[in-house]
Protein backbone atom coordinates (compact mmCIF):
# COMPACT_ATOMS: atom_id res chain seq x y z
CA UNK A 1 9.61 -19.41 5.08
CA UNK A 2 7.70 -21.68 7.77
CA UNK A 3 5.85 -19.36 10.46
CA UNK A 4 3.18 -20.04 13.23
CA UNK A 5 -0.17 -20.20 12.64
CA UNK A 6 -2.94 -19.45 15.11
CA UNK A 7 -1.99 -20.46 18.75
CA UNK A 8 -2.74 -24.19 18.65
CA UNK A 9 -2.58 -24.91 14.77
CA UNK A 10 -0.27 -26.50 13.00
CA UNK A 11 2.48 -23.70 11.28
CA UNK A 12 2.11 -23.58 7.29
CA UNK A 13 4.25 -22.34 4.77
CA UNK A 14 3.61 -19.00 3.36
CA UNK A 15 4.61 -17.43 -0.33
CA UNK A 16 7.99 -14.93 0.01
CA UNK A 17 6.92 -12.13 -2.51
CA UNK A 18 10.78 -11.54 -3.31
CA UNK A 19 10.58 -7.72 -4.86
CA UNK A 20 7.24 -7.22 -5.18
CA UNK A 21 6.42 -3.48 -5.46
CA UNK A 22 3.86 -1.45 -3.31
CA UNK A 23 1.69 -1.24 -6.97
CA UNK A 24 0.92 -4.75 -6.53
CA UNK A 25 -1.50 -4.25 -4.13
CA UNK A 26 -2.56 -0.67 -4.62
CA UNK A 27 -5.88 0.28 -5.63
CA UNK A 28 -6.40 1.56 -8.96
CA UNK A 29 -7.74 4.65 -7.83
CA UNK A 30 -4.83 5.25 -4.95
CA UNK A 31 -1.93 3.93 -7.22
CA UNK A 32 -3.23 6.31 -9.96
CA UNK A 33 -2.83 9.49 -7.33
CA UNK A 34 0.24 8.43 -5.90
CA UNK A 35 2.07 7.71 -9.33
CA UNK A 36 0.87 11.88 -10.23
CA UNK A 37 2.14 12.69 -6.49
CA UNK A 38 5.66 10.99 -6.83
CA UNK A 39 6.10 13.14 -10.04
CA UNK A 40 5.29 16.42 -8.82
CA UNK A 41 8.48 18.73 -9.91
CA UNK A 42 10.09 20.12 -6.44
CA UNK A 43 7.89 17.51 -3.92
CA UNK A 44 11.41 17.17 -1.85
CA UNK A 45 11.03 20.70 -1.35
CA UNK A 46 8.08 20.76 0.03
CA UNK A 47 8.88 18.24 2.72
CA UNK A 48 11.70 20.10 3.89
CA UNK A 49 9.70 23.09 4.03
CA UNK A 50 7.44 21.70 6.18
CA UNK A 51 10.02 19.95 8.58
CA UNK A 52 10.71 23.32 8.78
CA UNK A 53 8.10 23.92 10.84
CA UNK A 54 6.70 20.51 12.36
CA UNK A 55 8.87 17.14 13.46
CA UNK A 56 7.66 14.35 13.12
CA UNK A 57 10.66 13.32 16.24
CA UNK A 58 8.14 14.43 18.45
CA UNK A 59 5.48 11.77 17.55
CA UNK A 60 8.23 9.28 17.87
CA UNK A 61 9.33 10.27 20.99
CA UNK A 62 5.85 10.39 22.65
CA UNK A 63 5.53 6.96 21.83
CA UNK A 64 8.90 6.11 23.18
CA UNK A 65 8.13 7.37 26.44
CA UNK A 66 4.22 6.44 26.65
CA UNK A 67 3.68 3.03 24.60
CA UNK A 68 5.92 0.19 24.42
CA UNK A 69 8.70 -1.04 21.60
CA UNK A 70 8.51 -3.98 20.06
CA UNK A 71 11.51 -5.76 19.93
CA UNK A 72 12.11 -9.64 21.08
CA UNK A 73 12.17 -8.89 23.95
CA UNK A 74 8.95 -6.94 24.12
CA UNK A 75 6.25 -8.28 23.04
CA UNK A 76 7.86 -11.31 21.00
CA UNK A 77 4.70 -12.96 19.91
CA UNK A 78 3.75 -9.52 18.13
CA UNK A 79 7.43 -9.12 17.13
CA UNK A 80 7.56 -12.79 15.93
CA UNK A 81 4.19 -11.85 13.51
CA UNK A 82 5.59 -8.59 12.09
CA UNK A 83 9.16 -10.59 11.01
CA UNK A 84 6.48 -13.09 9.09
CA UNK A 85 4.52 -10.07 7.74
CA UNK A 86 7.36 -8.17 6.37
CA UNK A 87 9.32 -11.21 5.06
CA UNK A 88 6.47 -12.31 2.99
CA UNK A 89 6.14 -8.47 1.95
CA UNK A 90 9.75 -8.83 1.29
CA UNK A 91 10.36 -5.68 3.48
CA UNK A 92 14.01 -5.15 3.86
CA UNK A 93 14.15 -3.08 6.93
CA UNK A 94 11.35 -2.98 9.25
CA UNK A 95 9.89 0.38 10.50
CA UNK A 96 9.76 0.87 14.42
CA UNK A 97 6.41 -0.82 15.88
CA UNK A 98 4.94 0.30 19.12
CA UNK A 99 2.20 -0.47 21.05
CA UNK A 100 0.43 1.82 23.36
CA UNK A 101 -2.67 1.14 25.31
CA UNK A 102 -5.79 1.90 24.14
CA UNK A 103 -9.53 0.19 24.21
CA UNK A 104 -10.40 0.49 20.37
CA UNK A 105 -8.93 -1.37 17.49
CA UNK A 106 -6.33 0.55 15.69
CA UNK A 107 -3.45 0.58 13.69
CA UNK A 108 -1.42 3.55 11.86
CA UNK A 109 1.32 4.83 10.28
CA UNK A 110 3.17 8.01 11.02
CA UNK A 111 5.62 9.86 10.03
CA UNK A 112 7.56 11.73 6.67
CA UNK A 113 11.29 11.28 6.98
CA UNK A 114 11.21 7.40 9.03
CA UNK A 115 7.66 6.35 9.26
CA UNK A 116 6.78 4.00 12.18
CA UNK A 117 4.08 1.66 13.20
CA UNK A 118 1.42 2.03 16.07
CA UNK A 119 -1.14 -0.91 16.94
CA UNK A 120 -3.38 -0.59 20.31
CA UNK A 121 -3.58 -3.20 23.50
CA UNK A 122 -6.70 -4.33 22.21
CA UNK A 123 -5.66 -5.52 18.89
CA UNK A 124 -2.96 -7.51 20.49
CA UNK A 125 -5.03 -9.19 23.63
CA UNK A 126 -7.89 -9.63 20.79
CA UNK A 127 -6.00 -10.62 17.53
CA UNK A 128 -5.35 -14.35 17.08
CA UNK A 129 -2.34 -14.89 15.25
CA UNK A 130 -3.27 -14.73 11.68
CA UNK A 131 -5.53 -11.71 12.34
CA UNK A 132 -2.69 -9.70 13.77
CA UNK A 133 -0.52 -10.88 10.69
CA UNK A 134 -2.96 -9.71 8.43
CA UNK A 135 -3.26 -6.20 10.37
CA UNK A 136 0.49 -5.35 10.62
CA UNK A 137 0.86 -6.25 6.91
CA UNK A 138 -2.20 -3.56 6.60
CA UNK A 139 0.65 -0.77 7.99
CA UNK A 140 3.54 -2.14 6.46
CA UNK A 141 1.54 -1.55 2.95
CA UNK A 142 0.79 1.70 3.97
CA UNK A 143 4.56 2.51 4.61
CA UNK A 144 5.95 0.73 1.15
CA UNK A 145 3.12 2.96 -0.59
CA UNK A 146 4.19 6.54 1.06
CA UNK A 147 1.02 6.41 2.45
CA UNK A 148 1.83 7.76 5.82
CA UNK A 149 4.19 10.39 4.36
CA UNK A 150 1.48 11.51 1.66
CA UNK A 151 -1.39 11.46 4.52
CA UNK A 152 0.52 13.41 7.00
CA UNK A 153 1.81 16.14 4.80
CA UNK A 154 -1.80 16.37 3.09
CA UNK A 155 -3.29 16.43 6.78
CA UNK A 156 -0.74 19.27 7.82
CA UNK A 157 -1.78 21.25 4.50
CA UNK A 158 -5.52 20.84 5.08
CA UNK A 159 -5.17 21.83 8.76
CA UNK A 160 -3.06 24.93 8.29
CA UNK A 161 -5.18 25.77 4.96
CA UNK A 162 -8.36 26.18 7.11
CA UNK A 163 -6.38 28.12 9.68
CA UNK A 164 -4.20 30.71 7.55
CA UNK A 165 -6.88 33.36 5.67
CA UNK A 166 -3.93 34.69 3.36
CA UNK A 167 -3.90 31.32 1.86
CA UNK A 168 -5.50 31.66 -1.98
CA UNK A 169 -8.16 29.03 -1.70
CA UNK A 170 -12.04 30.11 -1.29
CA UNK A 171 -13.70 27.87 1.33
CA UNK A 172 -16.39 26.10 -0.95
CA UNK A 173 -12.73 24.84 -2.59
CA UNK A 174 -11.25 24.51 0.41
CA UNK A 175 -13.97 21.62 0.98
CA UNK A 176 -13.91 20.12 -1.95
CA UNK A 177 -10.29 20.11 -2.33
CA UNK A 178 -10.54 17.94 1.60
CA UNK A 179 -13.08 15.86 0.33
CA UNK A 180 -10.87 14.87 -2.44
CA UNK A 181 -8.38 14.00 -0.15
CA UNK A 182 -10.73 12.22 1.57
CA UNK A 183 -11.73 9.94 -1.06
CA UNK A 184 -7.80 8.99 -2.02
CA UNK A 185 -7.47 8.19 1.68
CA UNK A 186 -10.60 5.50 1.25
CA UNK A 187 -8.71 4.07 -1.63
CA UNK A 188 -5.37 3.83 0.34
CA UNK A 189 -7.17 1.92 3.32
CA UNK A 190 -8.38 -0.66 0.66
CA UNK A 191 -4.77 -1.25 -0.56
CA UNK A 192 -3.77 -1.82 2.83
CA UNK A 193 -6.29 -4.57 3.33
CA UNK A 194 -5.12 -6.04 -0.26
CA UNK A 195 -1.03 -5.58 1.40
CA UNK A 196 -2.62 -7.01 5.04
CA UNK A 197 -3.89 -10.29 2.90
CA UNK A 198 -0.73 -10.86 0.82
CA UNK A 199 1.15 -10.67 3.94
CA UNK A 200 -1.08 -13.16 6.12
CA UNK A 201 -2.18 -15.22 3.03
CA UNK A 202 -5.02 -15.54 4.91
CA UNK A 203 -8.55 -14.35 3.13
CA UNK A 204 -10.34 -15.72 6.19
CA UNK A 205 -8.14 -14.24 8.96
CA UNK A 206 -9.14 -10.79 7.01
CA UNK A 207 -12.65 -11.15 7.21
CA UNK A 208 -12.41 -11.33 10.62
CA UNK A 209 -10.36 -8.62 11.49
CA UNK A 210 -12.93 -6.52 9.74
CA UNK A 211 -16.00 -8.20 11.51
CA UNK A 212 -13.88 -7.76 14.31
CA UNK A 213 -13.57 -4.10 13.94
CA UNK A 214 -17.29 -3.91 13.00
CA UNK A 215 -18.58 -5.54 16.44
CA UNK A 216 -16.11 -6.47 18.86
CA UNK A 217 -13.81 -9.37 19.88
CA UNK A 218 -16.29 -11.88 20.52
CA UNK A 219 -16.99 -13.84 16.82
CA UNK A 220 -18.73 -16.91 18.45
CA UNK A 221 -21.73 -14.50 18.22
CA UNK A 222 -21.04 -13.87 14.51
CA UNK A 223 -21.46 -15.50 11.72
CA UNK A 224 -19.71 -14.94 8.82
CA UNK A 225 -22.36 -15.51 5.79
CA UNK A 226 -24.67 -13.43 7.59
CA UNK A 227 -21.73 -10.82 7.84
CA UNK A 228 -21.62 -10.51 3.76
CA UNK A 229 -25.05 -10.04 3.44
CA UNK A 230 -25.04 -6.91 5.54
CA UNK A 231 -22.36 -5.99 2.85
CA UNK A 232 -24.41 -7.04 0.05
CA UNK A 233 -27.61 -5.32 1.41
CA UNK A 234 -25.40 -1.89 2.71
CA UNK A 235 -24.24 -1.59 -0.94
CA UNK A 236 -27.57 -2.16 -3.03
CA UNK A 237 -30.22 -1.93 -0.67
CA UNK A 238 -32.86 0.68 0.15
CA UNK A 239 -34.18 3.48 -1.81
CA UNK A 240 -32.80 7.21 -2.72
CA UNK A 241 -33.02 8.28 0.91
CA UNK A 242 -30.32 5.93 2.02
CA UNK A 243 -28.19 6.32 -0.48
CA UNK A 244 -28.19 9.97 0.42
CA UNK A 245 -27.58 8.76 4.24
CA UNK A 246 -24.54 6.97 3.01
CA UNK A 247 -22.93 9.88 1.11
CA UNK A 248 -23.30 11.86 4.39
CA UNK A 249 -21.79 9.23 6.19
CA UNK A 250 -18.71 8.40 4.11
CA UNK A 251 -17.88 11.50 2.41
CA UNK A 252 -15.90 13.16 5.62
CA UNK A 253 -14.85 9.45 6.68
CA UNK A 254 -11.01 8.31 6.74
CA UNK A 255 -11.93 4.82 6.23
CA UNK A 256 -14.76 2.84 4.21
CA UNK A 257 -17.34 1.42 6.38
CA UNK A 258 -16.23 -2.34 7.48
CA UNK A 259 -18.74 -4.11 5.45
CA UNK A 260 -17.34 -1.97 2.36
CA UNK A 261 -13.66 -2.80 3.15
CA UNK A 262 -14.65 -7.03 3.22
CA UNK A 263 -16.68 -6.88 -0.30
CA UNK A 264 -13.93 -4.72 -2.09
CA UNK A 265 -11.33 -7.63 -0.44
CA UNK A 266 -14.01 -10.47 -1.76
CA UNK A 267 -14.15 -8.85 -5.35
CA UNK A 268 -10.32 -8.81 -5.53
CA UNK A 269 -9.90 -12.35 -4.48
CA UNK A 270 -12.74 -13.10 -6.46
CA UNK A 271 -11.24 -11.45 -9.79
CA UNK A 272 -8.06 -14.11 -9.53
CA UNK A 273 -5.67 -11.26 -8.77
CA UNK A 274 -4.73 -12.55 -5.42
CA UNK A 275 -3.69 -15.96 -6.79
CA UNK A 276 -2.26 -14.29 -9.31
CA UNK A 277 -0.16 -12.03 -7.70
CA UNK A 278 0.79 -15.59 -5.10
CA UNK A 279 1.54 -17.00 -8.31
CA UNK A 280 4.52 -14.96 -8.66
CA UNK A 281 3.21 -12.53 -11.15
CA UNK A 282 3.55 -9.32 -9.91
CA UNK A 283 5.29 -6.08 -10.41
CA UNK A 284 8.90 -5.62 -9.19
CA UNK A 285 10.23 -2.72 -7.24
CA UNK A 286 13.19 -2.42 -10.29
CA UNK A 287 10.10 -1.32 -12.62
CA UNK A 288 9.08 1.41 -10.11
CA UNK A 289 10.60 4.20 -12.35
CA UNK A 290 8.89 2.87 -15.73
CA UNK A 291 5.62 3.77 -14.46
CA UNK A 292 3.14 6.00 -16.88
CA UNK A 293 1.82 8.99 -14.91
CA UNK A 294 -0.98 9.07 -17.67
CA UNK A 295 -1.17 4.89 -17.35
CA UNK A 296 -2.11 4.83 -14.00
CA UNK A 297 -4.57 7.88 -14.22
CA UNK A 298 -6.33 6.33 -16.71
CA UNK A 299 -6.52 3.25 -14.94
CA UNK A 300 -7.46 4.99 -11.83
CA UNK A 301 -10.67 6.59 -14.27
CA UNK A 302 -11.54 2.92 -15.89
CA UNK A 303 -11.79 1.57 -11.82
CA UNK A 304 -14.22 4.18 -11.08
CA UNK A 305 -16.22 3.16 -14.20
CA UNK A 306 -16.37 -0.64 -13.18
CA UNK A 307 -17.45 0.50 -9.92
CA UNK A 308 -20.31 2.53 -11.12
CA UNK A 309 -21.07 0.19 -13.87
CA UNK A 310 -21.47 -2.45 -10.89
CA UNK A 311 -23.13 -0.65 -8.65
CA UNK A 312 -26.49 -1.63 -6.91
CA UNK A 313 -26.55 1.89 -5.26
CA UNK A 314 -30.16 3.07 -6.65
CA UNK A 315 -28.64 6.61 -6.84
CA UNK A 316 -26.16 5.25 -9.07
CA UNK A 317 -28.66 3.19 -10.78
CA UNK A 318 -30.79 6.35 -11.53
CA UNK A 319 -27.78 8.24 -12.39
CA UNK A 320 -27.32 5.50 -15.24
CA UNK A 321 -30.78 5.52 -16.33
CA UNK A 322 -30.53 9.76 -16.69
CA UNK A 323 -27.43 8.83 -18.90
CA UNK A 324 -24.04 7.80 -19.89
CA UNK A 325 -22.91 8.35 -16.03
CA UNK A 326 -20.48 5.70 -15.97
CA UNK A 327 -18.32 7.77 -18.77
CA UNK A 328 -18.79 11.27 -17.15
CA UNK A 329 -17.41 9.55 -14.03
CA UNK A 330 -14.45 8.18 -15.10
CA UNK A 331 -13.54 11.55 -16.73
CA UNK A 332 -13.88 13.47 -13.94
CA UNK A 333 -12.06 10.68 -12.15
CA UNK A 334 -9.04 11.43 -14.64
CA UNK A 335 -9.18 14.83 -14.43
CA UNK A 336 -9.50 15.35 -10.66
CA UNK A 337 -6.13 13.46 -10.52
CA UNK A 338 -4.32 15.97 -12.90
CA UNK A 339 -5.87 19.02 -11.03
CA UNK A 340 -4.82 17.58 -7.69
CA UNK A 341 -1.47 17.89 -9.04
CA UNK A 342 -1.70 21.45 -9.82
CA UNK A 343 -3.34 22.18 -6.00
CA UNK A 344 -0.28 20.32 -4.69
CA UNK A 345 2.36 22.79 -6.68
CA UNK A 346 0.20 25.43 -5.56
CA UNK A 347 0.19 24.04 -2.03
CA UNK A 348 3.66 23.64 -1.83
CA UNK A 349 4.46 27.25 -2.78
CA UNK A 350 2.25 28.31 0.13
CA UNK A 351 3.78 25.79 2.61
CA UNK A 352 7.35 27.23 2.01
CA UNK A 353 5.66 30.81 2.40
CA UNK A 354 4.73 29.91 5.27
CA UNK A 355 7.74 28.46 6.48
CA UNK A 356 9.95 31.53 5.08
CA UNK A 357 7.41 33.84 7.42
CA UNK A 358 8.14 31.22 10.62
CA UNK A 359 11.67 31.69 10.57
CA UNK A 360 11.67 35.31 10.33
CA UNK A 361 9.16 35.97 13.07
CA UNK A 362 10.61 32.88 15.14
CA UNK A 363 6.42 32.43 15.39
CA UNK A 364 4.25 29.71 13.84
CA UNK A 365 1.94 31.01 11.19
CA UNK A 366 -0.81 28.29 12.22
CA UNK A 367 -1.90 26.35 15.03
CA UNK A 368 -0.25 23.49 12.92
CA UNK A 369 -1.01 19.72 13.59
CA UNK A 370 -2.74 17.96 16.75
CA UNK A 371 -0.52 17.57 19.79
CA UNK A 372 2.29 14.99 19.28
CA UNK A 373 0.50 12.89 21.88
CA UNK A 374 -2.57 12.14 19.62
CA UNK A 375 -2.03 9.40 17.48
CA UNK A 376 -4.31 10.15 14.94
CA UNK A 377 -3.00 13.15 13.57
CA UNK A 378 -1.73 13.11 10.26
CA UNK A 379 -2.05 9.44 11.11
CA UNK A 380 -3.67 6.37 9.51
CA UNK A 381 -5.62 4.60 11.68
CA UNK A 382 -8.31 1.35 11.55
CA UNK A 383 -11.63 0.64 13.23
CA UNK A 384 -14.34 2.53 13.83
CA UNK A 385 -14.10 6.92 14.54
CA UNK A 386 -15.28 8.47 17.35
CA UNK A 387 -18.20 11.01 16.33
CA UNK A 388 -15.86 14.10 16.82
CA UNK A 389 -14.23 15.48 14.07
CA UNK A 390 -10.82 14.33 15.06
CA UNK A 391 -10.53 10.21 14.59
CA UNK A 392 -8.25 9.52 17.58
């Protein structure tokens, strides 16, 4: 397929990925947590409990009446960049895209039943061509992964969880449980990147989105090199003290930090998986239901290893010099995916207790999700969060 380039370059040919499956680009640690969440016994039923009591129709139709459609006739340019982002996705039907108007850099996906696609003002009047490519084939991994369906029902549990005191969780678990969450949502974010690069085949034009998102539209005052090196220096430099500021930083965070998000990206095009994977060898959608549950967890345990065993942290370096930390991680990384499970069963019972108790009182048991007007609930959403505890 032959699509444009950045306004004023030549257009270039970019690689169809005809079938590929969403576990092409998922991180280890994400695909390893989705493939346990797709085989949860009765997860159907949970949804519908749930729509029981929440519709996602009214996100959609806030953005219908506040933000505008893409289509071609609105907005062609962006519609003209999503066609070449889901074709080389191989995307059969496109979700909805809107755009509403906002001054920060975002993008998210929303929804259970049809998820759609929001991107702000300022990503289109500050995206070249290729940038914007690579961000809308960010979303569009999001949807083929269940992302937004497994990070809205998730945020909807956690919300009403801390709001409903019958439910059987202690608080201390409560936390932990979110932080968990948490984590999986970092992982997803760096799958989207790896889905936003196959889709723009651009490795530059990704870089700069997430300079771009780091410190503004303006990248004749930034320089590239010197942009890895804060990477380089974020992830090994320092002492025990700032690797104690970073946990606080990250740990109730949606999203790695931007420098994080471009050296994971690096590392993968680094490790030949990206060619690979443009090569033509890649996992097809027909294979989806051959997937090992215990496969991917144990790949999801092996990816925390290499990460530790990598690490320049010097709290992860001390952690290896007290012992064999690398192991115990990977272990618990294993096991925290098969206890997740069991919380999600567990979750689900409660969620269509709850939803029994709604329709015989005809009231809500829980304050429930943000208004429909805010984006950012139960919402992915890139660039950098506000300091309040709600992202958008």
């Amino acid at each position: 397929m032959t699509a444009g380039g950045t306004s004023g370059t030549p257009a270039r040919r970019r690689v169809v990925l005809g079938g590929i499956s969403s576990r092409a680009w998922e991180h280890p640690a994400d695909r390893g947590a989705l493939t346990a969440l797709r085989e949860l016994r009765g997860f159907d039923d949970v949804v519908k409990a749930f729509f029981g009591m929440w519709n996602e129709r009214g996100f959609r139709l806030s953005y219908l009446a506040a933000a505008i459609r893409v289509d071609h006739r609105q907005y062609p340019r962006v519609y003209r960049l999503y066609a070449e982002a889901g074709a080389a996705l191989d995307v059969t039907e496109l979700p909805e895209l809107f755009v509403t108007q906002s001054p920060w850099l975002t993008g998210e996906a929303i929804g259970l039943d049809r998820p759609f696609i929001v991107i702000s003002s300022a990503c289109v009047s500050q995206f070249d061509d290729d940038e914007l490519r690579f961000l809308l084939g960010h979303e569009l991994g999001h949807v083929g992964s269940g992302h937004a369906v497994y990070k809205t029902i998730l945020t909807i549990l956690t919300r009403w969880a801390a709001n409903l005191s019958w439910l059987p969780v202690g608080a201390l678990a409560l936390r932990a449980i979110i932080a968990a969450m948490l984590e999986w949502w970092r992982k997803a974010e760096l799958s989207g990147d790896r889905a936003g690069l196959l889709a723009g085949q651009d490795p530059a034009a990704a870089v700069r989105v997430l300079m771009k998102l780091a410190g503004g539209g303006d990248l004749s005052q930034i320089d590239t090199a010197a942009f890895l090196e804060q990477a380089s220096e974020y992830e090994g430099g320092g002492d025990l003290r700032d690797s104690l500021h970073k946990i606080r930083m990250t740990a109730w965070s949606t999203h790695p930090v931007p420098v994080a998000r471009t050296a994971d990206l690096r590392r993968w095009v680094d490790s030949g998986e990206y060619a690979r994977l443009l090569g033509g060898d890649y996992p097809r959608r027909e294979d989806d239901d051959l997937t090992s549950v215990s496969a991917e967890i144990k790949a999801a345990a092996e990816s925390y290893r290499e990460a530790f065993g990598r690490s320049q942290d010097p709290l992860v370096g001390l952690l290896r010099r007290l012992g064999d930390g690398a192991s115990d991680l990977g272990d618990w990384a294993g096991g925290s995916a098969g206890r997740a499970r069991s919380w999600m069963n567990a979750a689900g019972e409660a969620a269509a207790r709850a939803a029994g108790r709604t329709r015989r009182s005809g009231k809500p048991g829980a304050t429930g999700p943000a208004d429909p007007a805010d984006p950012g609930a139960g919402a992915d959403g890139d660039g950098p969060e506000p300091p309040a505890e709600e992202a958008r």
